[in-house]
N, C-alpha and C. Protein backbone atom coordinates (compact mmCIF):
# COMPACT_ATOMS: atom_id res chain seq x y z
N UNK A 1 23.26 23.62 -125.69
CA UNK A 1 24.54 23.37 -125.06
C UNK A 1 24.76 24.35 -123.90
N UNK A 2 24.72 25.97 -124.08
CA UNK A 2 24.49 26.46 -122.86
C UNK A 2 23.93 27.04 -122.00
N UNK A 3 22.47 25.99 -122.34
CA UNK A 3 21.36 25.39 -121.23
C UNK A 3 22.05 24.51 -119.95
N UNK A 4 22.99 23.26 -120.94
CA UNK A 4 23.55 22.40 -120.19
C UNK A 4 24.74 22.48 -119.51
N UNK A 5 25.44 23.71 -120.25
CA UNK A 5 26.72 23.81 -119.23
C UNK A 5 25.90 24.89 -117.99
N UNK A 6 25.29 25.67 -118.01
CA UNK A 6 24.79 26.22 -116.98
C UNK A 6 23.70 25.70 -115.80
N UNK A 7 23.30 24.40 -116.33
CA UNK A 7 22.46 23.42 -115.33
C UNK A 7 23.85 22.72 -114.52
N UNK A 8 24.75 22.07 -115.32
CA UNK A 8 25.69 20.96 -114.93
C UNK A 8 26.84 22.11 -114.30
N UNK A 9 26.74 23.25 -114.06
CA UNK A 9 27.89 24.37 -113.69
C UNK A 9 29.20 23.65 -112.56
N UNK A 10 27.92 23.28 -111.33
CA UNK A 10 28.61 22.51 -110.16
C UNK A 10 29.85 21.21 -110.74
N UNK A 11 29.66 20.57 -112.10
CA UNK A 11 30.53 19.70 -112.14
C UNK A 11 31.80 20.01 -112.75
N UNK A 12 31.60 21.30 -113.58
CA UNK A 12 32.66 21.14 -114.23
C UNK A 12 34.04 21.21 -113.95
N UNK A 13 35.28 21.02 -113.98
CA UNK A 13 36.24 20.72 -113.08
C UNK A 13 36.86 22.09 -113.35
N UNK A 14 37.68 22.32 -112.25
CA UNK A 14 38.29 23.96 -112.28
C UNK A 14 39.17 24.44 -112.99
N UNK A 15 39.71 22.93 -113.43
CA UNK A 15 41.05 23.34 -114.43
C UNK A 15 40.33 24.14 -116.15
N UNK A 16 39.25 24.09 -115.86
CA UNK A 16 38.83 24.17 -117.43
C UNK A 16 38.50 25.71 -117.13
N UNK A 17 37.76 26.41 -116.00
CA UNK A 17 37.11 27.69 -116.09
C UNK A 17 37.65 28.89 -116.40
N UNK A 18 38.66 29.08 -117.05
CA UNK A 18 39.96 29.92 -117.34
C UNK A 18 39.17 29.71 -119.31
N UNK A 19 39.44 28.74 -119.65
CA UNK A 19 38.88 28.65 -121.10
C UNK A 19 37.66 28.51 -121.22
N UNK A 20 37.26 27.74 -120.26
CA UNK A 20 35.57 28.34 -120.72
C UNK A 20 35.12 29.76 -120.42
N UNK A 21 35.39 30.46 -119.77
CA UNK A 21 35.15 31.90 -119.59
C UNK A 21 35.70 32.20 -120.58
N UNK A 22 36.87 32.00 -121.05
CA UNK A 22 37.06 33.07 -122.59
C UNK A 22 36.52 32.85 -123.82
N UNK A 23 35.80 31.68 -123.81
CA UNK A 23 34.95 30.82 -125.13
C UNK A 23 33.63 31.74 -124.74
N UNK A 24 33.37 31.82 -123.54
CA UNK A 24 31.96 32.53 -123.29
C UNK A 24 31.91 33.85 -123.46
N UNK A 25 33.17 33.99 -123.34
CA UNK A 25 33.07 36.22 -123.53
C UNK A 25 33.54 35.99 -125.37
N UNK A 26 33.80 34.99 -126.11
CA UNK A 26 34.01 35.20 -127.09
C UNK A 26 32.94 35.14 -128.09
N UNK A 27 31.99 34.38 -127.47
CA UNK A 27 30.45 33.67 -128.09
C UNK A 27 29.96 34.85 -127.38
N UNK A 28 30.22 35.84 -126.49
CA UNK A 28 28.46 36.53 -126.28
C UNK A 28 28.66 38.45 -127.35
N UNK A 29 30.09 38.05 -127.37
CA UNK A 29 30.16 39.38 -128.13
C UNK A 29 30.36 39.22 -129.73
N UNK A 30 30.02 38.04 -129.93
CA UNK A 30 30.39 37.65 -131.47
C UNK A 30 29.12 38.38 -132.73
N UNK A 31 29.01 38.87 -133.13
CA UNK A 31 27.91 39.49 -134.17
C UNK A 31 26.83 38.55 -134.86
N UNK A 32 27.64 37.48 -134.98
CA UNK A 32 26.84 35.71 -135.37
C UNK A 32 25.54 35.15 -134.26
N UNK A 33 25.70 35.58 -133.40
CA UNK A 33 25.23 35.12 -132.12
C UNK A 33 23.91 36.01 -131.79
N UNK A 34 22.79 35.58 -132.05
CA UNK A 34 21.31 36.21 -131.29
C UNK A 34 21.58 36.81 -129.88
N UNK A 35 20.52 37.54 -129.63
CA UNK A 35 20.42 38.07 -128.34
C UNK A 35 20.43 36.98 -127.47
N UNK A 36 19.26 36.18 -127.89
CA UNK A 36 18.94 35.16 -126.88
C UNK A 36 19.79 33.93 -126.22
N UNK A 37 21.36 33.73 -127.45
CA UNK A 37 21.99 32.93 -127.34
C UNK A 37 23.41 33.95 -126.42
N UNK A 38 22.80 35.14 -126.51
CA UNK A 38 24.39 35.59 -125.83
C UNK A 38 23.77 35.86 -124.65
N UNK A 39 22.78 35.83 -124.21
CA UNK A 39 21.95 36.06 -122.84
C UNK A 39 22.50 34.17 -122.01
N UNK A 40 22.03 33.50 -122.93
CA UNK A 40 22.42 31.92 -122.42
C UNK A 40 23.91 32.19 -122.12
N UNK A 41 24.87 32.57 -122.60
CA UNK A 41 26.51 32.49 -122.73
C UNK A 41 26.32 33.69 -120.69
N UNK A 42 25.67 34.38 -121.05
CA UNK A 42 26.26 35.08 -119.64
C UNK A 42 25.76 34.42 -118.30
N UNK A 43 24.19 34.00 -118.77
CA UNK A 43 23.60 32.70 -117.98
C UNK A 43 24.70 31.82 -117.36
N UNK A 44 25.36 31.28 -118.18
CA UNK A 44 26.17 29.59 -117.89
C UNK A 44 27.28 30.23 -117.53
N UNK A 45 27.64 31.51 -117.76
CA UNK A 45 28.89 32.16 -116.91
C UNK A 45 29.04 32.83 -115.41
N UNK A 46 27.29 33.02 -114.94
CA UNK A 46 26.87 33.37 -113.86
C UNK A 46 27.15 32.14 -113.18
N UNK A 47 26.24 31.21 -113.80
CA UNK A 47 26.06 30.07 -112.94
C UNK A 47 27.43 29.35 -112.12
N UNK A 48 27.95 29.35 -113.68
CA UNK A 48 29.55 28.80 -113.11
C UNK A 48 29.89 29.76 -111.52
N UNK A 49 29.95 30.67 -112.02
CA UNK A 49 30.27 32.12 -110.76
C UNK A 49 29.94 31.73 -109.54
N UNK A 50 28.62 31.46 -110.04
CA UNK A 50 28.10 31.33 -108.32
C UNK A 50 28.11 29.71 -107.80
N UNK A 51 29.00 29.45 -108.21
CA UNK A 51 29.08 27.87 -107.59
C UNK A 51 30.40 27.92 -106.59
N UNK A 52 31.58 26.69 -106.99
CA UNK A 52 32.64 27.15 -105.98
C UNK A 52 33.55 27.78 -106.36
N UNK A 53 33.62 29.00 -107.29
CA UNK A 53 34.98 29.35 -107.41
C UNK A 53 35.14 30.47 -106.82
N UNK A 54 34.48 30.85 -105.82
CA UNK A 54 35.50 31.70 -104.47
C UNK A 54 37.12 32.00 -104.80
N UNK A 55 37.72 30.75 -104.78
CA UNK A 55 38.82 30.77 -104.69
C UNK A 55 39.40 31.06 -106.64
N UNK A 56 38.96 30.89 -107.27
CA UNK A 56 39.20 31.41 -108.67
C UNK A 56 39.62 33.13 -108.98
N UNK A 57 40.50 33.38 -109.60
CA UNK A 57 39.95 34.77 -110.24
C UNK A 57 39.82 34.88 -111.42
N UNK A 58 38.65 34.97 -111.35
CA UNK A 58 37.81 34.92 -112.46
C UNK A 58 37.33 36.74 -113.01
N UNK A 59 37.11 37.38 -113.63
CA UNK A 59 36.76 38.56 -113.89
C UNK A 59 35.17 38.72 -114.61
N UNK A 60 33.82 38.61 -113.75
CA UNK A 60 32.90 39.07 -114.53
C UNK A 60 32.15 39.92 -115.26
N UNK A 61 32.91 41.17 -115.22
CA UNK A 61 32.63 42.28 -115.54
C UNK A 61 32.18 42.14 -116.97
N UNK A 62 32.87 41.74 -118.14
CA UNK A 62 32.06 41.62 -119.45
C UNK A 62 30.97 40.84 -119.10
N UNK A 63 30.52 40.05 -118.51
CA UNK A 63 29.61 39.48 -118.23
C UNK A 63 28.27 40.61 -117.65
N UNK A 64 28.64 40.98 -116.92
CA UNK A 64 27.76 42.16 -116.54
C UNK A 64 27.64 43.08 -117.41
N UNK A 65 28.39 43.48 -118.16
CA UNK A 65 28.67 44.98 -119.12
C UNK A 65 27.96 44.23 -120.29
N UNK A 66 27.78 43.31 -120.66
CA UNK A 66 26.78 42.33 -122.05
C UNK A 66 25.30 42.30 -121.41
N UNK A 67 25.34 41.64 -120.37
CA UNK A 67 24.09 41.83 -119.66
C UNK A 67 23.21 42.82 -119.60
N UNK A 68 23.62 44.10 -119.03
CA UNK A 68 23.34 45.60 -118.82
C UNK A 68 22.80 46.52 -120.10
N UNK A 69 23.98 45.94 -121.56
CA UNK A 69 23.76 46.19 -122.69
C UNK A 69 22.41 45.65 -123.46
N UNK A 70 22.36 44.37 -123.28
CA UNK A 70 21.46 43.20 -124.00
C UNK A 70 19.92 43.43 -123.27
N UNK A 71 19.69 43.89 -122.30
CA UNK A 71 18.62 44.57 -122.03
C UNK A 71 18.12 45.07 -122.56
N UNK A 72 18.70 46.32 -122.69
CA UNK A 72 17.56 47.46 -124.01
C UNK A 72 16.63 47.07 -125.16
N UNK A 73 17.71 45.75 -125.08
CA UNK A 73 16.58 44.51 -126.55
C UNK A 73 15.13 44.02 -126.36
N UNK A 74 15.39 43.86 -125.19
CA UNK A 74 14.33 43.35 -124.60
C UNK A 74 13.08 43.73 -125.42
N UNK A 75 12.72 44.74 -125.32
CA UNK A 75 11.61 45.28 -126.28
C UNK A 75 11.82 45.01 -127.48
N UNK A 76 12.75 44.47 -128.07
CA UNK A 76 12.61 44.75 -129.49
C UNK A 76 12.26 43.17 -130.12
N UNK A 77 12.64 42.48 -128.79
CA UNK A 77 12.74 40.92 -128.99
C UNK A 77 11.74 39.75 -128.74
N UNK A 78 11.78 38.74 -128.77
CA UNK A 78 10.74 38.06 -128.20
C UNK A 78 10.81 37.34 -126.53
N UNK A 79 10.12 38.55 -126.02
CA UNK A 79 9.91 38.96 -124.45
C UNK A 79 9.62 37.47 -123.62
N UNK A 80 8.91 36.77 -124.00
CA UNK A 80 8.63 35.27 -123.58
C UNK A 80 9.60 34.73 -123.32
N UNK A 81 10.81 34.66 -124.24
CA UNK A 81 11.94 33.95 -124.17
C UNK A 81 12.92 34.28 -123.35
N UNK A 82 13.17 35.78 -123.65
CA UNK A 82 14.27 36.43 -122.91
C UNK A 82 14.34 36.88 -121.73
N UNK A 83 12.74 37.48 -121.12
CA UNK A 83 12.62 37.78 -119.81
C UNK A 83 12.76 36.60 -118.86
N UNK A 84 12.46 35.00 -118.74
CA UNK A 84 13.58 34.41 -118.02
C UNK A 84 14.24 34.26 -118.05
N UNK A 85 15.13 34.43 -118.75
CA UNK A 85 16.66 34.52 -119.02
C UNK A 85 17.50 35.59 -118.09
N UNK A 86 16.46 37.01 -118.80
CA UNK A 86 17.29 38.04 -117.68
C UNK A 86 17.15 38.02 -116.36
N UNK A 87 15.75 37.80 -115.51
CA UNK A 87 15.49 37.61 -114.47
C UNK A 87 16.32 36.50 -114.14
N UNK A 88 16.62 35.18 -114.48
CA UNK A 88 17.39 34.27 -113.96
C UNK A 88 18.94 35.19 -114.01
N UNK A 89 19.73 36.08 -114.90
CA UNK A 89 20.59 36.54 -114.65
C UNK A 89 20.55 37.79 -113.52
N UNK A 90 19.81 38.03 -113.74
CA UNK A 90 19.60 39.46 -112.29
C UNK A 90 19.02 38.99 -110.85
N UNK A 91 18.67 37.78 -111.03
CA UNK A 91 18.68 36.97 -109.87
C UNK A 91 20.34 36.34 -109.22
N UNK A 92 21.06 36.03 -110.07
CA UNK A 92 22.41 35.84 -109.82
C UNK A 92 23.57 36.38 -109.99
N UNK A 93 23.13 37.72 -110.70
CA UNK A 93 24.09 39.08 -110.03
C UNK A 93 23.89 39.71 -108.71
N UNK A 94 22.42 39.70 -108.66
CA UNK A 94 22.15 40.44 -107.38
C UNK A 94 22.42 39.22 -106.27
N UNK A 95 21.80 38.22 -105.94
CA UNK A 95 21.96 37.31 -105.11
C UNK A 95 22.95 36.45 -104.31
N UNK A 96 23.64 36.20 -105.51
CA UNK A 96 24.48 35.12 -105.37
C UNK A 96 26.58 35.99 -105.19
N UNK A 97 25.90 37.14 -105.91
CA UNK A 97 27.47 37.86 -105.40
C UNK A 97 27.53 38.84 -104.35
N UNK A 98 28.45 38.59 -103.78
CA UNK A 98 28.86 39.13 -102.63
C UNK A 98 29.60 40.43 -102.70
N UNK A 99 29.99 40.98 -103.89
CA UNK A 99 30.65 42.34 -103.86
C UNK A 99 30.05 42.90 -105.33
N UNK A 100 29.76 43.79 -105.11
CA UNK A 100 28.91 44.92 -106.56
C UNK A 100 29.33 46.19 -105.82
N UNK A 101 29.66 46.64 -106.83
CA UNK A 101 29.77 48.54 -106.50
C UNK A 101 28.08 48.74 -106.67
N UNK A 102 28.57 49.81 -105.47
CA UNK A 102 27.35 50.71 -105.46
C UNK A 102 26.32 51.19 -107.21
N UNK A 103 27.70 51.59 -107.72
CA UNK A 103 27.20 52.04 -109.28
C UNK A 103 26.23 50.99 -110.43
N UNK A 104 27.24 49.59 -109.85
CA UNK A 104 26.50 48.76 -110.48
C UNK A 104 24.93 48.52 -110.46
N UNK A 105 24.92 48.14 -109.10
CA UNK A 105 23.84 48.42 -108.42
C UNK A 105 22.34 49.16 -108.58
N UNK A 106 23.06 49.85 -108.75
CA UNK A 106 22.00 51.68 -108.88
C UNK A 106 21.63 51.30 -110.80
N UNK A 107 22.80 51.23 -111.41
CA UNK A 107 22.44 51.14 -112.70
C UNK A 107 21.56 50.15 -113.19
N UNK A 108 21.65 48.69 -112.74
CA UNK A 108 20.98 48.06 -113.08
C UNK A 108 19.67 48.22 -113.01
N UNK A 109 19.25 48.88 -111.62
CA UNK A 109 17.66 48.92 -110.91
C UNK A 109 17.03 49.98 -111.53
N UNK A 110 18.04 50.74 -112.32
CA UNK A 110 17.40 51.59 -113.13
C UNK A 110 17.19 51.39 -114.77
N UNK A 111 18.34 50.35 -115.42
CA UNK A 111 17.89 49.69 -116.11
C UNK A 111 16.57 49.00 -115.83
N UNK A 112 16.41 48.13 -115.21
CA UNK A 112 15.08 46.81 -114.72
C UNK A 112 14.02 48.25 -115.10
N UNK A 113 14.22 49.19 -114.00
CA UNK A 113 12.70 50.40 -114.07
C UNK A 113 12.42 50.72 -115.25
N UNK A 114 13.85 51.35 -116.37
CA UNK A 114 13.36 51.30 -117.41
C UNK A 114 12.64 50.75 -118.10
N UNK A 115 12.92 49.37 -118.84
CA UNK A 115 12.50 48.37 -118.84
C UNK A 115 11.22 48.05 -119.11
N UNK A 116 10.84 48.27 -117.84
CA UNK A 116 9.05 47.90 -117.55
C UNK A 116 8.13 48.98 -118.43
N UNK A 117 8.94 50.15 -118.86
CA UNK A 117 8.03 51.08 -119.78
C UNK A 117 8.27 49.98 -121.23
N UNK A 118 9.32 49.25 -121.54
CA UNK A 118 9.13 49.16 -123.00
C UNK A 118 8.75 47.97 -123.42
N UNK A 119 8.14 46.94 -122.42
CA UNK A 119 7.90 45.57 -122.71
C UNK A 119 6.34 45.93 -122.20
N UNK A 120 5.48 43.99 -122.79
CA UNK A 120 4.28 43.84 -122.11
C UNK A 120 3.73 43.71 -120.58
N UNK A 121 2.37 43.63 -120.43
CA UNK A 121 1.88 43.45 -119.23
C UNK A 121 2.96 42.19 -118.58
N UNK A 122 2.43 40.85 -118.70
CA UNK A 122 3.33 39.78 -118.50
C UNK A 122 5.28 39.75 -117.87
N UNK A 123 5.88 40.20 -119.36
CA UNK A 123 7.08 40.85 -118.66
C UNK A 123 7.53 41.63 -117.40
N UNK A 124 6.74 43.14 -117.46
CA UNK A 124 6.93 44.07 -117.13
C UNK A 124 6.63 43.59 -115.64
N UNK A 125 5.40 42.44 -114.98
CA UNK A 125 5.47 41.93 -113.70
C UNK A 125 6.19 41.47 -113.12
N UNK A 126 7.09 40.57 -114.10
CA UNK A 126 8.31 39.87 -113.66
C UNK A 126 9.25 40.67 -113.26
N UNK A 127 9.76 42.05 -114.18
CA UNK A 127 10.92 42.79 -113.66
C UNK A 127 10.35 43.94 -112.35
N UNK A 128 9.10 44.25 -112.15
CA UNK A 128 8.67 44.85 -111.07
C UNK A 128 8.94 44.15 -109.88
N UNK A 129 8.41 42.78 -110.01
CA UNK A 129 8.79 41.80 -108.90
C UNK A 129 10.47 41.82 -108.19
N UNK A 130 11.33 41.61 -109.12
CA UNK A 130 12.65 41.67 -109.03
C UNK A 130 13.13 43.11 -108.71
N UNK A 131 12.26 44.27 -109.57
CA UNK A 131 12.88 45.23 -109.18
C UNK A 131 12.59 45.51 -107.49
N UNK A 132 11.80 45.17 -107.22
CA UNK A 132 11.03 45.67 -105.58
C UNK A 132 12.17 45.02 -104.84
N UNK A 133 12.33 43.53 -105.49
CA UNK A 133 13.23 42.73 -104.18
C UNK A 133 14.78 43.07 -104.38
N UNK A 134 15.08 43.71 -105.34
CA UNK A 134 16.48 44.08 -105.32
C UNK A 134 16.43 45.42 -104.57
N UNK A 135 15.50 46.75 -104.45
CA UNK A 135 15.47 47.97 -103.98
C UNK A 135 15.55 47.42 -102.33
N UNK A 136 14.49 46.06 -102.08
CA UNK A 136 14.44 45.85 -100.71
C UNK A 136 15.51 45.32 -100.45
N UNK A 137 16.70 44.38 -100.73
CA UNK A 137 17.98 44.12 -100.75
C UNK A 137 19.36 44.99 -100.79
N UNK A 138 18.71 45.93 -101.39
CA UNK A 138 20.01 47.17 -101.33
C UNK A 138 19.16 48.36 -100.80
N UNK A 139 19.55 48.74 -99.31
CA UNK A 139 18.61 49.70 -98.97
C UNK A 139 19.46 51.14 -99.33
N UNK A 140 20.32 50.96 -99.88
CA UNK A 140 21.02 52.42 -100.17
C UNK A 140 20.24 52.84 -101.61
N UNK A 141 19.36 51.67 -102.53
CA UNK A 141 19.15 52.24 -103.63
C UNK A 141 18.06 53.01 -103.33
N UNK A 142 17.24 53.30 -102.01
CA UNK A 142 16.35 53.94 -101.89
C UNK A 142 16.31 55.74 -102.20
N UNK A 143 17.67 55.64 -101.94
CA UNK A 143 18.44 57.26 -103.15
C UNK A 143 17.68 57.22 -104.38
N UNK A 144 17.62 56.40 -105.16
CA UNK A 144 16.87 56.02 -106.23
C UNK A 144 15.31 56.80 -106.27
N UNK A 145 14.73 56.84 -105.33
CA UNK A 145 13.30 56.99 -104.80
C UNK A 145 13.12 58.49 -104.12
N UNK A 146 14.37 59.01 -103.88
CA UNK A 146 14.34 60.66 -103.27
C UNK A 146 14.53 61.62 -103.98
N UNK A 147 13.58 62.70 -104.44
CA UNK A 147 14.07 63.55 -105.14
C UNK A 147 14.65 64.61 -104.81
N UNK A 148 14.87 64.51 -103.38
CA UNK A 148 15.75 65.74 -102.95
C UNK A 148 17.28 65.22 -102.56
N UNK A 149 17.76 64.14 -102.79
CA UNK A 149 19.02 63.86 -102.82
C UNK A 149 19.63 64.30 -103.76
N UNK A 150 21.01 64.74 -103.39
CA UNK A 150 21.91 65.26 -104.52
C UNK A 150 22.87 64.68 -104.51
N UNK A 151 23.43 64.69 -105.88
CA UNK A 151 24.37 63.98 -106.83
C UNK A 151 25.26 64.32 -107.76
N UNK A 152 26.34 64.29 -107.43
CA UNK A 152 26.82 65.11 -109.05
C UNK A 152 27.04 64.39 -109.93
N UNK A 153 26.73 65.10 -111.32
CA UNK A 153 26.83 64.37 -112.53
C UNK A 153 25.48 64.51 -113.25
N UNK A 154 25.65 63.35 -114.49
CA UNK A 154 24.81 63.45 -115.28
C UNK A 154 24.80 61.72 -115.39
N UNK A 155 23.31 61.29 -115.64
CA UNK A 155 22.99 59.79 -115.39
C UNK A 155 23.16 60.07 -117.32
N UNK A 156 23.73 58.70 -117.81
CA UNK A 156 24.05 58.66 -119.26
C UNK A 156 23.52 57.58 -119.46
N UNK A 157 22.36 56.61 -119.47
CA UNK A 157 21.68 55.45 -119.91
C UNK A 157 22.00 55.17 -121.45
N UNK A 158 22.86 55.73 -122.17
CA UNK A 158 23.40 55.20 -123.49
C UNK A 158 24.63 54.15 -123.28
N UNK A 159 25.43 54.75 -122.33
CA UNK A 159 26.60 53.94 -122.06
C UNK A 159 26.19 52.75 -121.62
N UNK A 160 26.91 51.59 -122.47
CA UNK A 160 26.42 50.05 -122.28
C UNK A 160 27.70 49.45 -120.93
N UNK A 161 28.38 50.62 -120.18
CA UNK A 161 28.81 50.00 -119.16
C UNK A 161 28.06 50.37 -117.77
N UNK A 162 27.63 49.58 -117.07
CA UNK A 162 27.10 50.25 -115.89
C UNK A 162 27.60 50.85 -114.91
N UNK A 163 28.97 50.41 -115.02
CA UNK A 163 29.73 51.58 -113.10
C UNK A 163 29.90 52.38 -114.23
N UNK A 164 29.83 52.24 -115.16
CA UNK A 164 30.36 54.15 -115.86
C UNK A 164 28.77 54.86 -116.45
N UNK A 165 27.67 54.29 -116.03
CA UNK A 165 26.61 55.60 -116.18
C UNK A 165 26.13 56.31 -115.42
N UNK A 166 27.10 56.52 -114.31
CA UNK A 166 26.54 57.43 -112.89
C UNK A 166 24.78 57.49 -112.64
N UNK A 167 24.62 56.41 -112.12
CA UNK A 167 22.83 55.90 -112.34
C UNK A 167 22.56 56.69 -110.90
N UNK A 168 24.02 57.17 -109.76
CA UNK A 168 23.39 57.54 -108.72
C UNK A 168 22.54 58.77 -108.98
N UNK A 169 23.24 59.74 -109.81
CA UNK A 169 22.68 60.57 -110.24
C UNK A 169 20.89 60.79 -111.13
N UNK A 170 20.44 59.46 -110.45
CA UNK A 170 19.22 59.63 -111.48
C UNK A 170 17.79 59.29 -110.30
N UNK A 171 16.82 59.41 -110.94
CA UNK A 171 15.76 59.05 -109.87
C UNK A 171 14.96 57.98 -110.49
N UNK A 172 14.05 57.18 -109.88
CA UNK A 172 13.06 56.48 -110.54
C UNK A 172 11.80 56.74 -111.38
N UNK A 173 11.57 57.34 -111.84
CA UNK A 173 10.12 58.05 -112.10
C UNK A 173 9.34 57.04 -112.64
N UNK A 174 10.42 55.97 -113.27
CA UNK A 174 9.16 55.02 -114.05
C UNK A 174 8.00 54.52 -113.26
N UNK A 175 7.85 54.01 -112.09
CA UNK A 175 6.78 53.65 -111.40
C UNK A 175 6.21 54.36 -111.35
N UNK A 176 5.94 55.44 -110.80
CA UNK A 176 4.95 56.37 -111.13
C UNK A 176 3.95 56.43 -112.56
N UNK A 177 4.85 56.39 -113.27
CA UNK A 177 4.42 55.89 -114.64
C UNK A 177 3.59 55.30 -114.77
N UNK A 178 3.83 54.00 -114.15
CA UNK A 178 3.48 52.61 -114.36
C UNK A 178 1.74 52.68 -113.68
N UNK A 179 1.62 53.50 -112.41
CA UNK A 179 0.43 53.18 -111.61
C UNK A 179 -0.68 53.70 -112.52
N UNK A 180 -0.47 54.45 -113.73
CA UNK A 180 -1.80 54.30 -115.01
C UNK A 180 -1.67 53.83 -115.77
N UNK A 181 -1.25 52.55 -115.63
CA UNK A 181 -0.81 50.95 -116.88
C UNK A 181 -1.82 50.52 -116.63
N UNK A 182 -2.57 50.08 -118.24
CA UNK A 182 -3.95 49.86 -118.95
C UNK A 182 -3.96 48.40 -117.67
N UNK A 183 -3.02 47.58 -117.73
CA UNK A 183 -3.23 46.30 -116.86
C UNK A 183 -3.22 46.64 -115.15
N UNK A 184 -4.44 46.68 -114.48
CA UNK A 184 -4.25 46.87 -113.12
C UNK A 184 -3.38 46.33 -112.30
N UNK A 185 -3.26 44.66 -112.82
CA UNK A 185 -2.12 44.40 -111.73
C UNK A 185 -0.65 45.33 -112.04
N UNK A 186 -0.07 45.42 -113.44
CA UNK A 186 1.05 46.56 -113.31
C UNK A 186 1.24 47.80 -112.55
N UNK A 187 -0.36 48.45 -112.44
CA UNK A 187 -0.66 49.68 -112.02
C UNK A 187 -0.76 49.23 -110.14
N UNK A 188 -1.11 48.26 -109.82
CA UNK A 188 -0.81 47.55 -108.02
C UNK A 188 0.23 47.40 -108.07
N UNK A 189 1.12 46.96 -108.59
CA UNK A 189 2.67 46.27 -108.38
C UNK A 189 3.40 47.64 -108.10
């Protein structure tokens, strides 16, 4: 079902997106609900997003703050399934919206970097891929990549909200990491 409300997004009529957004923030934080099915719920809430409701106010922030959270699973889960899922959602946070705080931003790309240490070869290409084209899309995250930039604070990667883990404050190191990954193409990427 939300496979299909997130394919059919463009039709649904506007009077409804007020209750379906609260059915969807109610299904992705519900305890009943798999990873994989609350990853679909933020899916079909993106999608909706990025269609026409410009003119809506709509609030996606739990949407992002579930997203950001439901990551860390990734490793624990079955990676086949879920890594298009997230990539299709971090394709339409980053892409398709037109306003992200800086923080958001920064946090996520440091989520994605994480990431790539705790999943397989396979996965870990997919979020390298995305991570490169989001760093090349936001050229301020190249802060990310300097170790002589300064920052105040402390980067807190526990907190499951992202404008609140001061990610500016952090650097990338995982790639580095990555360039002695047993799989060469990880270690090229």
């Amino acid at each position: 079902v939300l496979q299909g409300l997130g394919r059919f997004a463009r039709l649904i009529s506007v009077d409804y997106f007020q209750d379906l957004f609260r059915v969807l923030e109610d299904v992705t934080i519900s305890p009943d609900v798999t990873v994989e099915q609350s990853l679909h719920c933020v899916l079909a809430a993106l999608k909706i997003l990025s269609g026409q409701t410009d003119f809506l106010n709509l609030d996606p922030r739990q949407f992002y703050v579930h997203l950001y959270a439901s990551m860390l699973r990734l490793g624990s889960a079955d990676e086949s399934k879920l890594t298009p899922c997230i990539l299709e959602c971090l394709d339409l946070l980053f892409k398709k919206r037109k306003q992200l705080s800086v923080q958001r931003i920064f946090a996520f790309i440091k989520r994605i970097s994480t990431l790539t240490l705790s999943v397989g070869a396979p996965a870990a290409c997919g979020l390298l891929g995305a991570l490169r084209s989001f760093i090349q899309a936001y050229p301020k995250s190249h802060r990310l990549l300097d170790s002589e930039a300064t920052n105040s604070g402390l980067f807190q990667p526990e907190i499951d909200d992202p404008d609140l883990s001061n990610a500016s404050s952090t650097l990338l190191w995982e790639p580095c990491l990555l360039r002695s990954h047993f799989d060469p193409k990880i270690g090229r990427a």
